[in-house]
N, C-alpha and C. Protein backbone atom coordinates (compact mmCIF):
# COMPACT_ATOMS: atom_id res chain seq x y z
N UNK A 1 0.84 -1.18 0.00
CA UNK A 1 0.00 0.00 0.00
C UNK A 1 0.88 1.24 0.00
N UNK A 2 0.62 2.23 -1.21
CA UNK A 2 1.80 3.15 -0.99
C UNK A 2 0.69 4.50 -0.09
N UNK A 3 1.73 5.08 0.47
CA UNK A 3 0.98 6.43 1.63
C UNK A 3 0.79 7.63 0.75
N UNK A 4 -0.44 8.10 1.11
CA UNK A 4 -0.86 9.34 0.69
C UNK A 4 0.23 10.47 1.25
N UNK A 5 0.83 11.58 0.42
CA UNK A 5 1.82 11.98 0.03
C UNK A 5 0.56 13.27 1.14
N UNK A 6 1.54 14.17 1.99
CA UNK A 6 0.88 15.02 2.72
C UNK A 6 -0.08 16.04 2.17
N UNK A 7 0.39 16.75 1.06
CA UNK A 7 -0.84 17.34 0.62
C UNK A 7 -2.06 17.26 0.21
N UNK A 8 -1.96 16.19 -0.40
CA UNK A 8 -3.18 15.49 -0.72
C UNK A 8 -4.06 15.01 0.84
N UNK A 9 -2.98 14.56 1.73
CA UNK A 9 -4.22 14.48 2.97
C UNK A 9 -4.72 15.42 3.23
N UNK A 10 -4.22 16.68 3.42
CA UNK A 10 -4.46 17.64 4.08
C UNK A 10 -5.68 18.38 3.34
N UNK A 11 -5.28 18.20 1.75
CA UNK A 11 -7.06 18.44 0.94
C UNK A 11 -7.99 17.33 0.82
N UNK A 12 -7.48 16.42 1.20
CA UNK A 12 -8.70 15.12 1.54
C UNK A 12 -9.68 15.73 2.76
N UNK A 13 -8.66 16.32 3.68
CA UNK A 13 -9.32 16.66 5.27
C UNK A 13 -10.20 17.75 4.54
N UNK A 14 -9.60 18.80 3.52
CA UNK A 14 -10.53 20.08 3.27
C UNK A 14 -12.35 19.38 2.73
N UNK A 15 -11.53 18.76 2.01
CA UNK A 15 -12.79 17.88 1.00
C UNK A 15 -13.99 17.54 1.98
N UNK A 16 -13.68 16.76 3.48
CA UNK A 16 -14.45 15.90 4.01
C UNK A 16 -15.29 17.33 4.52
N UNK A 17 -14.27 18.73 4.99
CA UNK A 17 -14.68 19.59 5.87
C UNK A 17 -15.86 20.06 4.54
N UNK A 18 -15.23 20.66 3.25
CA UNK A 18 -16.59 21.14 2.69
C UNK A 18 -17.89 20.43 2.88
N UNK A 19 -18.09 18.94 3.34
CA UNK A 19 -19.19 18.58 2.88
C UNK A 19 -20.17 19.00 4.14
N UNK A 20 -20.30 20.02 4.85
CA UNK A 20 -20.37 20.63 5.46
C UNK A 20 -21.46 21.98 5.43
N UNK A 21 -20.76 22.25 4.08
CA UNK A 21 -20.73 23.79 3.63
C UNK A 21 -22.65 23.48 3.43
N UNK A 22 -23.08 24.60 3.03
CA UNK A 22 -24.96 25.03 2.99
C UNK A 22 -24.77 25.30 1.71
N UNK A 23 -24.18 26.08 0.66
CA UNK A 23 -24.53 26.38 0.07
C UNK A 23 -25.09 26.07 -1.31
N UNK A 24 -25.91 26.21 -1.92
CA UNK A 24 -26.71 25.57 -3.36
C UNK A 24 -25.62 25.71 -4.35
N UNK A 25 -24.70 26.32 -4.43
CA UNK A 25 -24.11 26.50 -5.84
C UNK A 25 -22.85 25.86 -5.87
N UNK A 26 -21.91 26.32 -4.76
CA UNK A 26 -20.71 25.71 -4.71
C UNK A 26 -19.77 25.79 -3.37
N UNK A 27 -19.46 24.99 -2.48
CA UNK A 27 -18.99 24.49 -1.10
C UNK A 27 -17.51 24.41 -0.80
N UNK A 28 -16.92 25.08 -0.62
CA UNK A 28 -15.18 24.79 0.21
C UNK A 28 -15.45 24.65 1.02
N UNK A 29 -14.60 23.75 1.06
CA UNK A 29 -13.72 23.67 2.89
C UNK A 29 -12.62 23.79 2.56
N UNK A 30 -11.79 24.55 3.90
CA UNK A 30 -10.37 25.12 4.31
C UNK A 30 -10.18 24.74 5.30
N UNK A 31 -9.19 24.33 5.66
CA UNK A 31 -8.36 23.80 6.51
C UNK A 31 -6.77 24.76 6.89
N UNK A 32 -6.89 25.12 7.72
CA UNK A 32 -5.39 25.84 8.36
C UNK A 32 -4.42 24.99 9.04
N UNK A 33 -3.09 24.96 8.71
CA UNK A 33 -1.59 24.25 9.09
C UNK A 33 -0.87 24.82 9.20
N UNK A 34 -0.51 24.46 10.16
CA UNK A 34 1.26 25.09 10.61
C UNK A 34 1.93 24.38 11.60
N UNK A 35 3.33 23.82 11.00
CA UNK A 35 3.96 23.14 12.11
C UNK A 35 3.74 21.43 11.84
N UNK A 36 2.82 21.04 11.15
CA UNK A 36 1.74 19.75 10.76
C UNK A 36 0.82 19.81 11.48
N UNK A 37 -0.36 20.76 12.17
CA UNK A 37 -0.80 20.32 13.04
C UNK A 37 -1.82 21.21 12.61
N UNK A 38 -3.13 20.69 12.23
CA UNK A 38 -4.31 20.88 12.04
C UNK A 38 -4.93 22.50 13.01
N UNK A 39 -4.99 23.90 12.31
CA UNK A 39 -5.41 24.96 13.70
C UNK A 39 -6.50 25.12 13.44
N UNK A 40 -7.31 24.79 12.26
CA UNK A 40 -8.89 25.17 12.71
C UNK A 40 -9.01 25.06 10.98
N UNK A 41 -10.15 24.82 10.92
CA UNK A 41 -11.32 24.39 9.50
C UNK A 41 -12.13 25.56 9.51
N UNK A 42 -12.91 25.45 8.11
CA UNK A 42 -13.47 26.42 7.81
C UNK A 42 -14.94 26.26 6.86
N UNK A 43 -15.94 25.91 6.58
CA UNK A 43 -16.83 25.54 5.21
C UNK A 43 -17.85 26.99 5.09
N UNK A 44 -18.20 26.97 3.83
CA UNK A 44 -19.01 27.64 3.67
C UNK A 44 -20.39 27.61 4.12
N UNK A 45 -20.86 28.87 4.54
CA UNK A 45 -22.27 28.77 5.33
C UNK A 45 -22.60 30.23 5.89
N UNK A 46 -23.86 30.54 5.77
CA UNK A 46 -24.38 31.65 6.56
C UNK A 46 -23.80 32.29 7.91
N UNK A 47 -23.53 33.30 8.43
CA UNK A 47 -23.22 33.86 9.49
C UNK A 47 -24.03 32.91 10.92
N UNK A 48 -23.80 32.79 11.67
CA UNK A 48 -24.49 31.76 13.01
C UNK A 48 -25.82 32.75 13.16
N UNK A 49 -26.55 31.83 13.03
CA UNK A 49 -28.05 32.15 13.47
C UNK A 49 -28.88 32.54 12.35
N UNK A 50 -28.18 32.60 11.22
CA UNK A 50 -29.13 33.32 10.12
C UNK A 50 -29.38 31.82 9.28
N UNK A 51 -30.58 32.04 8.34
CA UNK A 51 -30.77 31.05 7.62
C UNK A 51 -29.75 30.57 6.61
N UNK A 52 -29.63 29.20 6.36
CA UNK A 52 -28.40 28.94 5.25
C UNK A 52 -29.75 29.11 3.84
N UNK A 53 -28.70 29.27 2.89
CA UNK A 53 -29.45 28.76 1.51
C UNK A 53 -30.18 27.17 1.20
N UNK A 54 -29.36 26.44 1.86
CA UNK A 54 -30.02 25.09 1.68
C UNK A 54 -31.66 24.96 2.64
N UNK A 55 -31.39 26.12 3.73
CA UNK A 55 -32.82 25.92 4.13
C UNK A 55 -33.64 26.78 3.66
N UNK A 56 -33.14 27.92 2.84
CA UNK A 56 -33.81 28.92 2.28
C UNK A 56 -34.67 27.55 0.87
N UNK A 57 -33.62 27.15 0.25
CA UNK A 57 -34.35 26.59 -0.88
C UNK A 57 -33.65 27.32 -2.24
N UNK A 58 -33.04 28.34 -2.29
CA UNK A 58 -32.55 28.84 -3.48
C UNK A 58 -31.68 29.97 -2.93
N UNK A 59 -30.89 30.27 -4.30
CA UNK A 59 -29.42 30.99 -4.09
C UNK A 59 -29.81 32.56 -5.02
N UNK A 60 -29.48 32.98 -3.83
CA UNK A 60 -29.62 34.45 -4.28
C UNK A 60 -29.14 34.79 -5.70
N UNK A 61 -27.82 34.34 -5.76
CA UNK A 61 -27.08 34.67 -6.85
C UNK A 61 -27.33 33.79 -8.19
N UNK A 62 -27.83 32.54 -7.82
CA UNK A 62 -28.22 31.78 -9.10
C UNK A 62 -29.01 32.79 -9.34
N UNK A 63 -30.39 32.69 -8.87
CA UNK A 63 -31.88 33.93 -9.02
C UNK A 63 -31.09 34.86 -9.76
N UNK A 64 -30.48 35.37 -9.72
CA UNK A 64 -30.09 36.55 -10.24
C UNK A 64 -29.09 36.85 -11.60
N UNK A 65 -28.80 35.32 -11.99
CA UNK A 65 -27.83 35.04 -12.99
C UNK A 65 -26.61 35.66 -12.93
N UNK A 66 -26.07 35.54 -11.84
CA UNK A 66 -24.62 36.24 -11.33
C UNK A 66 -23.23 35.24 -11.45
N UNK A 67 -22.75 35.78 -12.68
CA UNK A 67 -21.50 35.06 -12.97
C UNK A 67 -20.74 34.84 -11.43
N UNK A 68 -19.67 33.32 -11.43
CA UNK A 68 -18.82 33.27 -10.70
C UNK A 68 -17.73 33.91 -10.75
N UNK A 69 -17.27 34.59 -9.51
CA UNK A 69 -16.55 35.07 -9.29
C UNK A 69 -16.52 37.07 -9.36
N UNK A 70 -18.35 37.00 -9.22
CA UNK A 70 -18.72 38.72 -8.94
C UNK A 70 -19.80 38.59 -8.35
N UNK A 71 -20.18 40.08 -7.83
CA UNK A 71 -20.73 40.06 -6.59
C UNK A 71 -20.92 39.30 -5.31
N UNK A 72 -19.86 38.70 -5.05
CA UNK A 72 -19.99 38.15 -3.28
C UNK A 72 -20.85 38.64 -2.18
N UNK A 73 -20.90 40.39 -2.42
CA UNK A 73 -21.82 40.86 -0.95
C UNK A 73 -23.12 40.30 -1.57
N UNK A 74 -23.69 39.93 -2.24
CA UNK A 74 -25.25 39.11 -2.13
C UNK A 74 -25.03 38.13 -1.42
N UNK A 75 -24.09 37.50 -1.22
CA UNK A 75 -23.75 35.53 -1.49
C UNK A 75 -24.07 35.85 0.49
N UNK A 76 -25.22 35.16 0.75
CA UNK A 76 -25.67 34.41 2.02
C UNK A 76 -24.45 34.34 3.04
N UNK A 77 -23.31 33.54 2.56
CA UNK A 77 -22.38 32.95 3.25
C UNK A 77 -21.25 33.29 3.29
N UNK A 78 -20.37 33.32 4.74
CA UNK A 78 -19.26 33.29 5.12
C UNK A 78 -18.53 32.59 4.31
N UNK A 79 -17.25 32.76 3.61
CA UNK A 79 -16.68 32.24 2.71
C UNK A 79 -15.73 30.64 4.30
N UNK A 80 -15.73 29.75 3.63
CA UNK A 80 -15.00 28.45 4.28
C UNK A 80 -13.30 29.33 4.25
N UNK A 81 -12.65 30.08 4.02
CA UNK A 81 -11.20 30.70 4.20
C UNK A 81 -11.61 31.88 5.57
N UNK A 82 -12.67 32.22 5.38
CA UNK A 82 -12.82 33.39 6.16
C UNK A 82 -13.49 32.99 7.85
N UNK A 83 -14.18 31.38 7.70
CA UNK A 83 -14.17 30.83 8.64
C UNK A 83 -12.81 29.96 9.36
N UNK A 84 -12.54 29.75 8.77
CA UNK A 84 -11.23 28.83 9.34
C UNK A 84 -10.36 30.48 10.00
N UNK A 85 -10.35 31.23 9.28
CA UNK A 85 -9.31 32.19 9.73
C UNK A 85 -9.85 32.70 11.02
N UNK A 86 -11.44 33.19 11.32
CA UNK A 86 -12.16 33.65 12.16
C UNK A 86 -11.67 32.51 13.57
N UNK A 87 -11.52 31.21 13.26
CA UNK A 87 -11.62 30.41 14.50
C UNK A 87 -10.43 29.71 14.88
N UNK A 88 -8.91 30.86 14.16
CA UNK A 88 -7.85 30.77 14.71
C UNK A 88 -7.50 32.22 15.27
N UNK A 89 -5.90 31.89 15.72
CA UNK A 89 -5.64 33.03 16.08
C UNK A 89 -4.06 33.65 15.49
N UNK A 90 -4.13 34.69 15.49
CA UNK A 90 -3.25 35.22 13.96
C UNK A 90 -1.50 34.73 14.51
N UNK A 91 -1.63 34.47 15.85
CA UNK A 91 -0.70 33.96 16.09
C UNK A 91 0.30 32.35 15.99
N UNK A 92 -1.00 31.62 15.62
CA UNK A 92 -1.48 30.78 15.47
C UNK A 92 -1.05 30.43 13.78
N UNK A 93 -1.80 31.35 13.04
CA UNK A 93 -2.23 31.47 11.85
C UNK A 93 -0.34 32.10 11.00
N UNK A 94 0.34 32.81 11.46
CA UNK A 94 1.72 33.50 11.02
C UNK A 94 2.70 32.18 10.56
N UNK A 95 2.42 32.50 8.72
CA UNK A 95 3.52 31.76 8.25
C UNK A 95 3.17 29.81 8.17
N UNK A 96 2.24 29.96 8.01
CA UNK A 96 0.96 28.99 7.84
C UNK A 96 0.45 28.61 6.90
N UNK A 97 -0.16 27.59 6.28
CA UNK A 97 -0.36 27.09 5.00
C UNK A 97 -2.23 26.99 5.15
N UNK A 98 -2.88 27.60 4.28
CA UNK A 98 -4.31 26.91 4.28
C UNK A 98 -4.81 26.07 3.34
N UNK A 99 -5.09 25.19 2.79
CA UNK A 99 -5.39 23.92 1.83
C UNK A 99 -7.05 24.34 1.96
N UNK A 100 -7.65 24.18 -0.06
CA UNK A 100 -8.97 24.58 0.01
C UNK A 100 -9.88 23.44 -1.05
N UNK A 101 -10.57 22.68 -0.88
CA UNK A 101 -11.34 22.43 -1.93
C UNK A 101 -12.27 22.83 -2.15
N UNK A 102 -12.45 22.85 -2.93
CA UNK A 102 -14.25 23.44 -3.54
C UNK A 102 -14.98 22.36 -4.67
N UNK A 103 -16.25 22.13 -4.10
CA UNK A 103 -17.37 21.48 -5.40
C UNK A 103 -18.17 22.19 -5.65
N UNK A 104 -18.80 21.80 -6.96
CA UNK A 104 -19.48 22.31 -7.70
C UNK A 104 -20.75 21.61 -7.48
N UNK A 105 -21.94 22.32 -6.52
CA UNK A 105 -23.18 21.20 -5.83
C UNK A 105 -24.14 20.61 -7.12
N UNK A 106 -24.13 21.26 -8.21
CA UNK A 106 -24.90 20.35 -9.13
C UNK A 106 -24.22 19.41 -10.06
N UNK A 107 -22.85 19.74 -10.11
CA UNK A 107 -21.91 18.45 -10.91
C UNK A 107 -21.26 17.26 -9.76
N UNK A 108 -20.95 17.67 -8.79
CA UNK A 108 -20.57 17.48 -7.83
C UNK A 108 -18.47 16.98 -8.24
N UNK A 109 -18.27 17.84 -8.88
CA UNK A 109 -16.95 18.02 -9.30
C UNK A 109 -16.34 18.85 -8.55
N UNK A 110 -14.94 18.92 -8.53
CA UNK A 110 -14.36 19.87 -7.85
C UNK A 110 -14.52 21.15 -8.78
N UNK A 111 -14.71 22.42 -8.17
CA UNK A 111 -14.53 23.55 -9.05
C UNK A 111 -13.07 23.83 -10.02
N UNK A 112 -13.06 24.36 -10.94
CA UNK A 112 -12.06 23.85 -11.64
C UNK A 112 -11.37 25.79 -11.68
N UNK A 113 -10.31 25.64 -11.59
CA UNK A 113 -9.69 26.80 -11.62
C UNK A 113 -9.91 27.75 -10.62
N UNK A 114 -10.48 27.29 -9.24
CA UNK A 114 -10.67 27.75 -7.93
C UNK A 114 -9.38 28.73 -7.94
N UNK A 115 -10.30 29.92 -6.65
CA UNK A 115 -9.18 30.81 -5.97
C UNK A 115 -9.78 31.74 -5.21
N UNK A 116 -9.03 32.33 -4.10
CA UNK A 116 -10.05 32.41 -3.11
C UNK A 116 -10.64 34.00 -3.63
N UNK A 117 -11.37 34.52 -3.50
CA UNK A 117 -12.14 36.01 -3.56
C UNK A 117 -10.99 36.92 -3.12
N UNK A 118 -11.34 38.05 -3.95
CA UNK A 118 -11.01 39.51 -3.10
C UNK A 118 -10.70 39.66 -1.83
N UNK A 119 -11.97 39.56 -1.20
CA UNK A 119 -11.98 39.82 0.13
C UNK A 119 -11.00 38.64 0.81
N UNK A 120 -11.77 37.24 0.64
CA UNK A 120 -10.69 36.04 1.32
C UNK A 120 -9.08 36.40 1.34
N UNK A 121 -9.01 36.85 -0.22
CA UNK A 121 -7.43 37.45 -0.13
C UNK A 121 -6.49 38.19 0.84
N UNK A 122 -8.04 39.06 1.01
CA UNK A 122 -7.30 40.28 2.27
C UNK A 122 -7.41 39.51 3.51
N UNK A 123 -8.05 38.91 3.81
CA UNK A 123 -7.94 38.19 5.31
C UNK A 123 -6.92 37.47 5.06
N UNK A 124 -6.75 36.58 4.10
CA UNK A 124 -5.67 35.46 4.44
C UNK A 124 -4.08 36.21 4.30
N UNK A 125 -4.16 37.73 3.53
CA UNK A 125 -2.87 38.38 3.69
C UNK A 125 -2.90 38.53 5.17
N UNK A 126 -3.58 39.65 5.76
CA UNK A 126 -4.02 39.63 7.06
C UNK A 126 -3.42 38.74 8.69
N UNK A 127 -4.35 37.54 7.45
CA UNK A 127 -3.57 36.85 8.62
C UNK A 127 -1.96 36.13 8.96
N UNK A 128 -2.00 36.55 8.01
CA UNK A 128 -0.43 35.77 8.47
C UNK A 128 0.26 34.69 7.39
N UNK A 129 -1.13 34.13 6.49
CA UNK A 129 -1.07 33.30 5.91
C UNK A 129 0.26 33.05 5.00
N UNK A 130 1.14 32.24 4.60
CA UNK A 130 2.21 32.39 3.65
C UNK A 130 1.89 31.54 2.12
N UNK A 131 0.78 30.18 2.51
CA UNK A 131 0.90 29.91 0.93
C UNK A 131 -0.62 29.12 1.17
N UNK A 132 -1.08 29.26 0.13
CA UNK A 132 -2.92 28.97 0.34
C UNK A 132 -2.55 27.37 -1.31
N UNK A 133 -3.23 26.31 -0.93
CA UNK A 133 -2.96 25.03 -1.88
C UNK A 133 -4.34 24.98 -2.14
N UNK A 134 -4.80 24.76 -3.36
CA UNK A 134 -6.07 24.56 -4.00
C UNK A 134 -5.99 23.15 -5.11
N UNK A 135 -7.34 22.36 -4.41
CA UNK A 135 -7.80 21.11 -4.91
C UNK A 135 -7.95 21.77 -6.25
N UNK A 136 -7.17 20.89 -7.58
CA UNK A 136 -8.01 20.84 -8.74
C UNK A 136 -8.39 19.56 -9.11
N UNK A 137 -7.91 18.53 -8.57
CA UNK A 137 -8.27 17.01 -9.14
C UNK A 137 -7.72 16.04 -7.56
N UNK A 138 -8.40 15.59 -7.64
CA UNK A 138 -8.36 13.89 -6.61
C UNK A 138 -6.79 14.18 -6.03
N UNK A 139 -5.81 14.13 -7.02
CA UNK A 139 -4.64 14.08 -6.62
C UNK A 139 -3.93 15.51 -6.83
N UNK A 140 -3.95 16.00 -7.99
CA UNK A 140 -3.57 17.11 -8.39
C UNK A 140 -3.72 18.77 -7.64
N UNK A 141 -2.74 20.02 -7.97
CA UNK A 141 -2.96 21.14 -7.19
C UNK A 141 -2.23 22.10 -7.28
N UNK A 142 -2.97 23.38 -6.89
CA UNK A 142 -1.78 24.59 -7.26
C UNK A 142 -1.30 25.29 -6.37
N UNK A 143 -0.37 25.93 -6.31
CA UNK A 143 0.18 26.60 -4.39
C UNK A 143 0.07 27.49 -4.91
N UNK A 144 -0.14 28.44 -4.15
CA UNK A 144 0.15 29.83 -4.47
C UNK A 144 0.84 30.36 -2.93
N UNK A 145 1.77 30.95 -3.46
CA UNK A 145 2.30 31.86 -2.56
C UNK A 145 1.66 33.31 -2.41
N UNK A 146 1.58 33.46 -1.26
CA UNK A 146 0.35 34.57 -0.86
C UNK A 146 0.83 35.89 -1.03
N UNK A 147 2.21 35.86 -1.26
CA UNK A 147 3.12 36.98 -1.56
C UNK A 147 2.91 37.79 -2.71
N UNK A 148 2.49 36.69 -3.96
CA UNK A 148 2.06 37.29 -5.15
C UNK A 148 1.15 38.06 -4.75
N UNK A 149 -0.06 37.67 -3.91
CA UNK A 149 -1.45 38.97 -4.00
C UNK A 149 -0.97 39.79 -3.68
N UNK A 150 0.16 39.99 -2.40
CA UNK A 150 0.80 41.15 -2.09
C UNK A 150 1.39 42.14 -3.12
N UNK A 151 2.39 41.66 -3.82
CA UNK A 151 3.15 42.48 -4.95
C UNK A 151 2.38 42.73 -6.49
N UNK A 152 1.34 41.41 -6.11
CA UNK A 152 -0.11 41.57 -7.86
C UNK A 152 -0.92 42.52 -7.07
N UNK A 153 -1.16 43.49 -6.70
CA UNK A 153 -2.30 44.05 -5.99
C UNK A 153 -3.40 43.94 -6.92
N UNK A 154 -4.77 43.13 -6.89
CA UNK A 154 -5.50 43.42 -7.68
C UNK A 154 -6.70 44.05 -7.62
N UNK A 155 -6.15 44.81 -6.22
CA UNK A 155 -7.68 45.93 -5.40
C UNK A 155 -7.10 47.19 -6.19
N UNK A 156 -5.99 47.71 -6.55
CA UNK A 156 -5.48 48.85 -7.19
C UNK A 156 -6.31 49.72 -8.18
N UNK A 157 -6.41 48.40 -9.08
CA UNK A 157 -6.96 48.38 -11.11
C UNK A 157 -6.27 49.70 -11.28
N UNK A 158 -7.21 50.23 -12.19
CA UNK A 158 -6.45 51.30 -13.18
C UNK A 158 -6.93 52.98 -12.20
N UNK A 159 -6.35 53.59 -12.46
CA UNK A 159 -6.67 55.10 -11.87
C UNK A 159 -7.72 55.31 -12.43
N UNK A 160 -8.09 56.44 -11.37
CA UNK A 160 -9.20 56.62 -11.62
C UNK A 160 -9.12 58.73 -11.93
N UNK A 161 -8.35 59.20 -12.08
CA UNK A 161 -7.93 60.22 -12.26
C UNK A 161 -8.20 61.41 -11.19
N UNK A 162 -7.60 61.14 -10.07
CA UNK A 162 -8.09 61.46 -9.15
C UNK A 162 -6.78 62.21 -8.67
C-alpha cells in the first residue's frame, strides 16, 4: 500500500470539511496548518443564526444570474477561508499554510480553476497566511504563494484620475 503523500491528505481533510458547507451553488472547505498540526477548519455557510441557503431553498445569486466570481456581498455565506481564519488566532495562523477544496453542488466536481475572492485574499494576507494550496483534481494542485497577492495588488486596477 503506498501512503498518501501530505498534501493530498491535508485536501482530503478540506474535501471531508466542505461537505459541510450550505450552500446551493458551490462548497469549500479550508483547513489551516502550521507546524503539521491541524489549527482550525473552515466551510461555507451563513453567518451563526441566520438562515443557510439550503434551508432557504434557493441561491440568491443563481436567481439573479450572477457570474462566478462577482458580486460576493449578495452571497448568504461566510466564505469556508474566512471561517477557518475567524476560529484561529493570527498567532497561530503567522507563516501557515491553508489547503482549500471546492465542489461544484450540481456536478458534484471539484470547481475547476478555484481561488479564493477579493476579500478572502485580504484576510488570508491579514492573517499571516504564507501559501494557500487549491484542490483541482483527486490528486492534483496549485500553491500559491500569498506573496504574489501582495506584490499583484489586484484591489489597485487602473486610476481613476483622481
Amino acid at each position: 500500500m503506498q501512503r498518501r503523500d501530505k498534501t493530498n491528505y491535508y485536501l482530503d481533510i478540506a474535501t471531508v470539511v466542505l461537505e459541510r458547507g450550505t450552500c446551493l451553488r458551490r462548497n469549500y472547505g479550508a483547513i489551516i496548518v502550521k507546524n503539521d498540526e491541524i489549527i482550525s477548519t473552515g466551510y461555507t455557510g451563513a453567518p451563526r443564526g441566520r438562515k443557510n441557503c439550503i434551508d432557504l431553498g434557493y441561491c440568491r445569486r443563481n436567481a439573479m444570474n450572477i457570474p462566478r466570481g462577482q458580486r460576493y456581498e449578495l452571497c448568504r455565506s461566510v466564505h469556508a477561508e474566512e471561517n477557518a481564519i475567524i476560529s484561529a488566532s493570527r498567532r497561530d495562523m503567522m507563516g501557515a499554510t491553508l489547503y482549500l477544496a471546492g465542489k461544484d453542488m450540481e456536478t458534484g466536481e471539484y470547481v475547476a480553476g478555484a481561488s479564493s475572492c477579493a476579500m478572502c485574499k485580504r484576510a488570508i494576507i491579514n492573517a499571516g497566511i504564507e501559501k494557500v494550496i487549491i484542490r483541482n483534481t483527486n490528486d492534483k494542485y496549485t500553491v500559491v504563494d500569498v506573496n504574489t497577492w501582495i506584490e499583484n495588488d489586484d484591489s489597485i486596477g487602473e486610476t481613476l484620475g483622481y
